[in-house]
N, C-alpha and C. Protein backbone atom coordinates (compact mmCIF):
# COMPACT_ATOMS: atom_id res chain seq x y z
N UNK A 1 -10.53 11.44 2.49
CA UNK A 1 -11.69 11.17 1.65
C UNK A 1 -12.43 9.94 2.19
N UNK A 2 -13.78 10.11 3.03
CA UNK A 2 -14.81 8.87 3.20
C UNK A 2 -14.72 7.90 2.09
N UNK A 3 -14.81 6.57 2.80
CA UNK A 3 -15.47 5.61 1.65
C UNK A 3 -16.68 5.38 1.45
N UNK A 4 -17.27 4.78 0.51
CA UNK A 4 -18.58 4.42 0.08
C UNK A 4 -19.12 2.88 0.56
N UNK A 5 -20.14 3.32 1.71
CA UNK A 5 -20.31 1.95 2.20
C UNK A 5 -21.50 1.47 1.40
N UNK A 6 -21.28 0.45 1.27
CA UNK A 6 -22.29 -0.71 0.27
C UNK A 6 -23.02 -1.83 1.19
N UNK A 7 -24.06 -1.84 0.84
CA UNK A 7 -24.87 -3.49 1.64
C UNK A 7 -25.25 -4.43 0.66
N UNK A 8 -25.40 -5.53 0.95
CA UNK A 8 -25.40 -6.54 -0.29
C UNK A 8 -26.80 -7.10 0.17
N UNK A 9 -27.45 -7.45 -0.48
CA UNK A 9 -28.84 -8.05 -0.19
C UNK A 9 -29.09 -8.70 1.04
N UNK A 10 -28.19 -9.59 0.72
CA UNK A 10 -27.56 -10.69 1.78
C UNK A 10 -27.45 -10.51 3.17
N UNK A 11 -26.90 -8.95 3.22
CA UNK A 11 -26.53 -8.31 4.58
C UNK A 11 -27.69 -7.24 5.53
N UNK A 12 -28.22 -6.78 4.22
CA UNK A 12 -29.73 -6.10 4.62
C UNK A 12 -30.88 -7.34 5.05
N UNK A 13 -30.87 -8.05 4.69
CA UNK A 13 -31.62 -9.56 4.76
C UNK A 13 -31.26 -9.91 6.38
N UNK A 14 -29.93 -10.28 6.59
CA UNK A 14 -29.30 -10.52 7.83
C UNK A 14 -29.72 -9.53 8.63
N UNK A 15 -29.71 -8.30 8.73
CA UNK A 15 -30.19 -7.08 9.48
C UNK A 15 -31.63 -7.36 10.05
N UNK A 16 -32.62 -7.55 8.48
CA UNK A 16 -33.82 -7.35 8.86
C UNK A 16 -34.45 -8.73 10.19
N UNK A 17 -33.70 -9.54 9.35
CA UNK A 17 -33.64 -10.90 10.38
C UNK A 17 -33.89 -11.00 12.08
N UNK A 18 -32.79 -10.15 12.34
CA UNK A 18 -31.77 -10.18 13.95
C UNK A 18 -32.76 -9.33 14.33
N UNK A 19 -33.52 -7.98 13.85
CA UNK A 19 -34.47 -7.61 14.48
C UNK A 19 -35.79 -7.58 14.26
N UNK A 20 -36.35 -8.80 13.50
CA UNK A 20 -37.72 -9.05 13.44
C UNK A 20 -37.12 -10.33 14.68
N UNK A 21 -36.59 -10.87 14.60
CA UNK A 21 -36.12 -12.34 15.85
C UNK A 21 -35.98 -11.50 17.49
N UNK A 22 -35.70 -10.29 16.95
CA UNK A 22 -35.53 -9.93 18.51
C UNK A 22 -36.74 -8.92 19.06
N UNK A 23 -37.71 -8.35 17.88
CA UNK A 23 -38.54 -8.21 17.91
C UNK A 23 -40.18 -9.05 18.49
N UNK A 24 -39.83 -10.22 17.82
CA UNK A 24 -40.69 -11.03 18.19
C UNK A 24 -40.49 -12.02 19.53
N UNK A 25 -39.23 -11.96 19.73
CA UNK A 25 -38.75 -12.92 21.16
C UNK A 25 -38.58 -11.65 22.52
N UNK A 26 -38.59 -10.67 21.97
CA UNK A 26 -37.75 -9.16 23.25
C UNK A 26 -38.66 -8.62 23.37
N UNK A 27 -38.47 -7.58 22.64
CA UNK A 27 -39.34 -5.91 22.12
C UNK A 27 -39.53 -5.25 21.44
N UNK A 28 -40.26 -4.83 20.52
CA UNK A 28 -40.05 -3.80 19.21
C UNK A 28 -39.16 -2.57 19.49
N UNK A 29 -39.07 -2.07 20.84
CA UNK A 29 -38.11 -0.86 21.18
C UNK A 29 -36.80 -1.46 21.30
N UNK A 30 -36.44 -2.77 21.88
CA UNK A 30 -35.14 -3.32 21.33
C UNK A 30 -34.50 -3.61 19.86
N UNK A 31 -35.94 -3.85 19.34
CA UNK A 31 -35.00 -4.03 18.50
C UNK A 31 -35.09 -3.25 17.37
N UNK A 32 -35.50 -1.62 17.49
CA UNK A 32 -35.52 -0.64 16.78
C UNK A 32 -34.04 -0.15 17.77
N UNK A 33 -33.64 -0.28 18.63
CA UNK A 33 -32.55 -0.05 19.58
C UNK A 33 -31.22 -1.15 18.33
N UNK A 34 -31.31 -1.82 18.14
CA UNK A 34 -30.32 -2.93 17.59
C UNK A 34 -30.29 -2.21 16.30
N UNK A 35 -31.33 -1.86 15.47
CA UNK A 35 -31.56 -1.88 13.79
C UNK A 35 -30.28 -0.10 13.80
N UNK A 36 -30.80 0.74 14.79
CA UNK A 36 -29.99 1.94 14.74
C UNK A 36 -28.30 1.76 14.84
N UNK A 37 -28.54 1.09 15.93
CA UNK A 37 -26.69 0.73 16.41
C UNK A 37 -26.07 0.13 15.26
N UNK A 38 -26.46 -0.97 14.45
CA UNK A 38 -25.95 -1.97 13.40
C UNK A 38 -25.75 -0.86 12.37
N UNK A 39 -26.63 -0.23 12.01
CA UNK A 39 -26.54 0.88 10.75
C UNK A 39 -25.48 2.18 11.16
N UNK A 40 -25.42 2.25 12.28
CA UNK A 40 -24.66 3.24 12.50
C UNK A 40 -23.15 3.02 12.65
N UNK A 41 -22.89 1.57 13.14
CA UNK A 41 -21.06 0.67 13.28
C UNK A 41 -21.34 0.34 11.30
N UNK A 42 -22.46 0.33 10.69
CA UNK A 42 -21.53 0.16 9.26
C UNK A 42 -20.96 1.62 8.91
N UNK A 43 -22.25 2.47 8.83
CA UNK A 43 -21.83 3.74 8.40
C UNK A 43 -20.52 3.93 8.94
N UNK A 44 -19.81 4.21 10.00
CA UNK A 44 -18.46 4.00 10.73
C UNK A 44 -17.40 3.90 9.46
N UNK A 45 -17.76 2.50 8.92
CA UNK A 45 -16.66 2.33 8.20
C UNK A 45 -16.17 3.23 6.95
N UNK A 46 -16.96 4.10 6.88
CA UNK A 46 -16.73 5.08 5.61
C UNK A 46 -15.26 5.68 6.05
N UNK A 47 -14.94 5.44 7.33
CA UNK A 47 -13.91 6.77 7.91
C UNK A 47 -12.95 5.99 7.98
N UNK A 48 -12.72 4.89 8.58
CA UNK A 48 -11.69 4.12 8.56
C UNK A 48 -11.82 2.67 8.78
N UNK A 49 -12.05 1.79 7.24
CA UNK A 49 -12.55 0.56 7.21
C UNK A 49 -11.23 -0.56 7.81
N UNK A 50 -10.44 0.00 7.61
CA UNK A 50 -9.14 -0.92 7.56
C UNK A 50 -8.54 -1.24 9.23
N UNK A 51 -9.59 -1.01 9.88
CA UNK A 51 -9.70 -1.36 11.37
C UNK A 51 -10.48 -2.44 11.84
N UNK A 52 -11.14 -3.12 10.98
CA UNK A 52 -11.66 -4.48 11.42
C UNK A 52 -10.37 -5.35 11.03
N UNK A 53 -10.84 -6.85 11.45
CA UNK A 53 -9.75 -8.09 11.47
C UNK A 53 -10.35 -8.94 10.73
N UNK A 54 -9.20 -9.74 10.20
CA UNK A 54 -9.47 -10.78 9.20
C UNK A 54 -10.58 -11.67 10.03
N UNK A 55 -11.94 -12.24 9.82
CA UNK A 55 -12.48 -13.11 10.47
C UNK A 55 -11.60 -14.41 10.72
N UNK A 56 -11.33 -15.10 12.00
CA UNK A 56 -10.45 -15.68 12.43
C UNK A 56 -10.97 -17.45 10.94
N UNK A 57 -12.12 -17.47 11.34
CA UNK A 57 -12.75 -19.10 10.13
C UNK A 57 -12.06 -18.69 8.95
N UNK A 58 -12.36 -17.52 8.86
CA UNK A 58 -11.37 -17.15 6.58
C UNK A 58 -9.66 -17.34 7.06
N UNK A 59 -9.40 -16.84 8.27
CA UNK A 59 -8.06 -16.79 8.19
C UNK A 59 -7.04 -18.01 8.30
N UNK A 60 -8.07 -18.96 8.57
CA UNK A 60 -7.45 -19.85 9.29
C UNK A 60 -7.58 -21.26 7.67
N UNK A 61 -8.44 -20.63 6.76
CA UNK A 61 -8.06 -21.47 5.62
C UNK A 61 -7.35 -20.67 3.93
N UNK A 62 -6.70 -19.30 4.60
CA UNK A 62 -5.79 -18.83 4.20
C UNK A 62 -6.71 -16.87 3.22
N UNK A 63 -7.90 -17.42 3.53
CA UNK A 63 -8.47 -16.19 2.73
C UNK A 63 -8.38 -14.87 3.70
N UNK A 64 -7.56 -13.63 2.58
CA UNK A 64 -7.45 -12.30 3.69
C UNK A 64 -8.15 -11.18 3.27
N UNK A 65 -9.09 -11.26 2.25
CA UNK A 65 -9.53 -10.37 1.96
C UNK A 65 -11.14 -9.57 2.51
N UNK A 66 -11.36 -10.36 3.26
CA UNK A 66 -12.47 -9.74 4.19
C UNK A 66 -11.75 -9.39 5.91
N UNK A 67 -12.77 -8.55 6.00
CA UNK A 67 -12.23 -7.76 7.70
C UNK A 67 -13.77 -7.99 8.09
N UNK A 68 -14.09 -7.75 9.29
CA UNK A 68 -15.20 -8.06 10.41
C UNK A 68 -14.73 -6.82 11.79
N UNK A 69 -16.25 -6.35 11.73
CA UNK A 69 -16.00 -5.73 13.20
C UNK A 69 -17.47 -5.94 13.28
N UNK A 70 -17.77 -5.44 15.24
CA UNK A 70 -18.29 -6.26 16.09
C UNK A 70 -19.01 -4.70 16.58
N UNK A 71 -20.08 -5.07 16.81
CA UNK A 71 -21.16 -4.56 17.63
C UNK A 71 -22.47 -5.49 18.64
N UNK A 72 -21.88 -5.28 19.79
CA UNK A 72 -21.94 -6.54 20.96
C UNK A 72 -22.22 -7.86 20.39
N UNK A 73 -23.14 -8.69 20.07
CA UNK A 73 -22.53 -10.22 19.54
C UNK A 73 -22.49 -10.31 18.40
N UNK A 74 -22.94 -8.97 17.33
CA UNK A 74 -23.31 -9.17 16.11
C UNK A 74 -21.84 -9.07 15.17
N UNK A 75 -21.49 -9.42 14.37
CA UNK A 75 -20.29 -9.49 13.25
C UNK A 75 -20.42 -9.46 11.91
N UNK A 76 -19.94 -8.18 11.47
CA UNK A 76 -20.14 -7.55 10.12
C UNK A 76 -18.50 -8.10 9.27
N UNK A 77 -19.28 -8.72 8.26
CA UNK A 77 -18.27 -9.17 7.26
C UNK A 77 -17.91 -8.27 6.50
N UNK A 78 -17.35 -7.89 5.74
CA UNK A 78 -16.95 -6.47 4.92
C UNK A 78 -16.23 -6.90 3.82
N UNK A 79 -15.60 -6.38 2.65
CA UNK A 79 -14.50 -6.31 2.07
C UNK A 79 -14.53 -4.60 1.16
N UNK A 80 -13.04 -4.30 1.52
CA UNK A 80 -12.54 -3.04 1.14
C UNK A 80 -12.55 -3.22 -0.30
N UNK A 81 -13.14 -2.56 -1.71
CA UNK A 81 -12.83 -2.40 -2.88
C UNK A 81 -12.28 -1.10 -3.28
N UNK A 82 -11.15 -0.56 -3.41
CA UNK A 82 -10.98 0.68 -4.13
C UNK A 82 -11.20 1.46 -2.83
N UNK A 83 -12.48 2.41 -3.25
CA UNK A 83 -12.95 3.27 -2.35
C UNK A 83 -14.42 2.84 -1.95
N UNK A 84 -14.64 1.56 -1.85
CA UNK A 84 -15.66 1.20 -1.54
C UNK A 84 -15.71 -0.02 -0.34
N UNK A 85 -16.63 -0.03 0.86
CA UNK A 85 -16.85 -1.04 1.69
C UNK A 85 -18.08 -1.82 0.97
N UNK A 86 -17.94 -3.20 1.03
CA UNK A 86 -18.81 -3.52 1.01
C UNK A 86 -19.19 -4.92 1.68
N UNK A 87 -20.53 -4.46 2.05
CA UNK A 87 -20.81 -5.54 3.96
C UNK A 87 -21.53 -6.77 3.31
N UNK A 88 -21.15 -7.84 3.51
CA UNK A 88 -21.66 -9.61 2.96
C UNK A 88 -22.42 -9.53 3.91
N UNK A 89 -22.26 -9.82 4.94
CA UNK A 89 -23.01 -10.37 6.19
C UNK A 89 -23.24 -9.70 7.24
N UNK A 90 -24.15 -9.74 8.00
CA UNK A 90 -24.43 -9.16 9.32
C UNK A 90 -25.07 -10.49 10.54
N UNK A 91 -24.22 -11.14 11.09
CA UNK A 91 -24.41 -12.35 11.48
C UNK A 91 -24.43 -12.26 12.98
N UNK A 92 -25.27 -12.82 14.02
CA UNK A 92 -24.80 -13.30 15.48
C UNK A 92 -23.54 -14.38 15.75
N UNK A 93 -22.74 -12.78 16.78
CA UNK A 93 -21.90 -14.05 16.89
C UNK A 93 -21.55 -15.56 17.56
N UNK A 94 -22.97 -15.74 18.63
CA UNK A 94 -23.08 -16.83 19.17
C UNK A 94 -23.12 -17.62 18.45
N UNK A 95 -23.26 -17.49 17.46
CA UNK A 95 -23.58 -18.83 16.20
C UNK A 95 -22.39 -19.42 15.67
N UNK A 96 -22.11 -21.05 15.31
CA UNK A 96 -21.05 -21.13 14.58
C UNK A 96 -21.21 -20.58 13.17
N UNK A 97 -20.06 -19.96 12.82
CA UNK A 97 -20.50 -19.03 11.42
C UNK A 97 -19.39 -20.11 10.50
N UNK A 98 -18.36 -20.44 10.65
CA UNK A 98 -17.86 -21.38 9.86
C UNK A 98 -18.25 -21.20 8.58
N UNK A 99 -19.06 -22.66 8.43
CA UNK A 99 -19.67 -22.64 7.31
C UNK A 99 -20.09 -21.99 6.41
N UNK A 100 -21.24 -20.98 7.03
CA UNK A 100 -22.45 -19.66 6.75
C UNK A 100 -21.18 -18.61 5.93
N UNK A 101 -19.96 -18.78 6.87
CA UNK A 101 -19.45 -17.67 5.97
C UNK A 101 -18.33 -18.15 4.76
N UNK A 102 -18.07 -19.47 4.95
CA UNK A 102 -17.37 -19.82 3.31
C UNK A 102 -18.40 -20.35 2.49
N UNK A 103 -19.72 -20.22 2.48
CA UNK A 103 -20.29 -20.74 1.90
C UNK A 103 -20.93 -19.37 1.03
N UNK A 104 -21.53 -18.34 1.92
CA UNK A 104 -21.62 -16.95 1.24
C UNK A 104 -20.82 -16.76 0.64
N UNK A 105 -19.30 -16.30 0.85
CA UNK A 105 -17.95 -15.32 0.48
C UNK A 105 -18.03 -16.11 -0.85
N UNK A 106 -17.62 -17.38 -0.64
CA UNK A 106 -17.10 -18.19 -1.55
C UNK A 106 -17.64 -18.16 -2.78
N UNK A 107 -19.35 -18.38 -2.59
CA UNK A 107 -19.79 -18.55 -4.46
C UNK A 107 -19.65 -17.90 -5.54
């Protein structure tokens, strides 16, 4: 039985972000190239969410309830509910995320 993937404002926000930035610095065909790939590694998780990894920043101050997987630098935050995914963030991973992400998860 698929799960039900969910986006949180937060994470559609992050999306629209990475390709209006790569839009305006690249190409509009890149980054209609990026907006497909990102939507298509969430959809993914309907089949088998429990294959991403604890983000190493949550794990390392003891929180296990989010997983992260990766589509080339970008990093999708997630957490499994029931029968539901649902994605916090959609972040670059060149960035220190530290913060950005106990500061989201957390409130």
């Amino acid at each position: 039985m698929a799960f039900q993937v969910l986006m949180t404002d937060d994470a559609e926000r992050d999306i629209e972000d990475i390709c209006r930035h790569v839009a305006a610095y690249d190409a509009i065909d890149r980054a209609a190239h990026i907006l497909a790939n990102l939507e298509r590694t969430c959809r993914k998780l309907s089949i088998f969410p429990d294959r991403g990894n604890v983000p190493k920043e949550l794990a390392r101050i003891g929180i296990s309830d989010y997983r992260e997987i990766h589509w080339k630098p970008c990093r999708i935050v997630y957490r499994i509910d029931g029968r539901r995914v649902l994605i916090y963030c959609v972040l670059d991973g060149r960035r220190d995320i530290r913060t950005l992400l106990q500061h989201r998860l957390l409130r």
